[in-house]
Protein backbone atom coordinates (compact mmCIF):
# COMPACT_ATOMS: atom_id res chain seq x y z
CA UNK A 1 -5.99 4.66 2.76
CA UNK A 2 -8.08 5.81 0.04
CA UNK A 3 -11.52 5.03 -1.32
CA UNK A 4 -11.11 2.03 -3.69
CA UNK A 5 -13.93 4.45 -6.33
CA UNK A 6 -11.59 7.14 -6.56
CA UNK A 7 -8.66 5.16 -7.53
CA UNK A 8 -7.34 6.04 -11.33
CA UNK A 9 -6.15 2.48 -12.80
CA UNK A 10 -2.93 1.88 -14.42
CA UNK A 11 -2.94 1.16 -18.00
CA UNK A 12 -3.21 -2.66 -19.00
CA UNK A 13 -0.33 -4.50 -18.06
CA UNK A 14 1.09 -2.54 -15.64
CA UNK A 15 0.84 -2.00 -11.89
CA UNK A 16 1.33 1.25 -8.78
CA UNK A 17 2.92 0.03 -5.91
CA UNK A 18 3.04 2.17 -2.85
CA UNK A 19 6.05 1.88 0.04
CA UNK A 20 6.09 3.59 2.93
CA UNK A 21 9.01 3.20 5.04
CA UNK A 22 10.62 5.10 8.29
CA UNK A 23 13.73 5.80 6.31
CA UNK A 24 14.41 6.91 2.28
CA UNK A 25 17.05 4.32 2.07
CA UNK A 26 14.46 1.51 3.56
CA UNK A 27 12.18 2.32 1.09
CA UNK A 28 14.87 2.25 -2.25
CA UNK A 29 15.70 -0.86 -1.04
CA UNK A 30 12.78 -2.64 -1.82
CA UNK A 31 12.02 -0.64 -4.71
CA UNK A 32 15.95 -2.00 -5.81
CA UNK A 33 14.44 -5.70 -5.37
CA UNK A 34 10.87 -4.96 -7.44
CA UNK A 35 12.92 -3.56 -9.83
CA UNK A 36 15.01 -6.54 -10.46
CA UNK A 37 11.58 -8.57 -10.95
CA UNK A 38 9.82 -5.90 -13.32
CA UNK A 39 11.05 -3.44 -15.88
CA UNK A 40 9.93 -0.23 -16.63
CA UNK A 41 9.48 1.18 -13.10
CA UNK A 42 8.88 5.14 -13.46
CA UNK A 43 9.40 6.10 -9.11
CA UNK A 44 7.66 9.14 -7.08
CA UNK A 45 8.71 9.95 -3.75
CA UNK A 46 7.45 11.99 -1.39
CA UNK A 47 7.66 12.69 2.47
CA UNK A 48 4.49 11.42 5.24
CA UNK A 49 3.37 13.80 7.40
CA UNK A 50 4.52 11.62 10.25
CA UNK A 51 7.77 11.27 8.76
CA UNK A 52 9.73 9.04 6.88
CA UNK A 53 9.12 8.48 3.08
CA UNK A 54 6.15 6.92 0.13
CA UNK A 55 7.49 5.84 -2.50
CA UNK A 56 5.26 5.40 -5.81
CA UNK A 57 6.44 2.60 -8.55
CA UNK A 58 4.97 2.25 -12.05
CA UNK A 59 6.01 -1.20 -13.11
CA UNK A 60 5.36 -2.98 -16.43
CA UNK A 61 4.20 -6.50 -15.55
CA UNK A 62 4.39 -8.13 -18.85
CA UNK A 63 8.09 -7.91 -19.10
CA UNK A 64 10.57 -9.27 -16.37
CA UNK A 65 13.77 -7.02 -15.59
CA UNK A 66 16.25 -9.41 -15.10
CA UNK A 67 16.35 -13.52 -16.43
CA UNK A 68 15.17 -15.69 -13.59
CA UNK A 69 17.08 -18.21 -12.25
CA UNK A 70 15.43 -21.07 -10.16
CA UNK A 71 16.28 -21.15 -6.52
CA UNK A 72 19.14 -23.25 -6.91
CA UNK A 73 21.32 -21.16 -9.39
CA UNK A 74 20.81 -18.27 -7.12
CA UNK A 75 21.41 -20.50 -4.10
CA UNK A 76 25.07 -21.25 -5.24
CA UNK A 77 27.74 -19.56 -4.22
CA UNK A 78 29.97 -17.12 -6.47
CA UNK A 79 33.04 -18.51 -7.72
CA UNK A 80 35.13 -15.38 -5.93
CA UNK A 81 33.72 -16.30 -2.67
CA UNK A 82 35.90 -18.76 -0.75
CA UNK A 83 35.17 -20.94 2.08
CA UNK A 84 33.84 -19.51 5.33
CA UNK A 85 35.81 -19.97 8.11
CA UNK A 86 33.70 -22.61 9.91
CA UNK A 87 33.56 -24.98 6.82
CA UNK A 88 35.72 -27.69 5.91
């Protein structure tokens, strides 16, 4: 980690977010889901020493990405999506 002191701030409003993951794909996955929360994310990556991948986000926290929908719209099933085997 690095020294908290030495640490440049993002501008007002707006946030870095490191992942580190084993995999690239592991890693633009949850970038994919911060992304759906927060607009304006400028992404970095680069490889670890150790291997696998850091990825670097620049998000704008003021503005949302995407219109929320409470847990129950996005609990419901699409309309395409027929029953499941096991249900009646």
């Amino acid at each position: 980690m690095y020294p908290a002191d030495t640490v440049v701030l993002p501008s007002a409003g707006h946030a870095e977010i490191r992942i580190v993951a084993a995999t690239p794909e592991a890693a633009r996955a949850v970038a994919e889901v911060i992304r759906r929360s927060f607009a304006g994310a400028e992404q970095r990556s680069y490889p670890v020493p150790e291997g696998g991948t850091r990825l670097h986000l620049t998000v704008d926290t003021g503005s949302a990405a995407e219109p929320t929908r409470s847990w129950l719209a996005s609990s419901r099933p699409s309309s395409r999506a027929g029953a499941h085997v096991d249900e009646v």
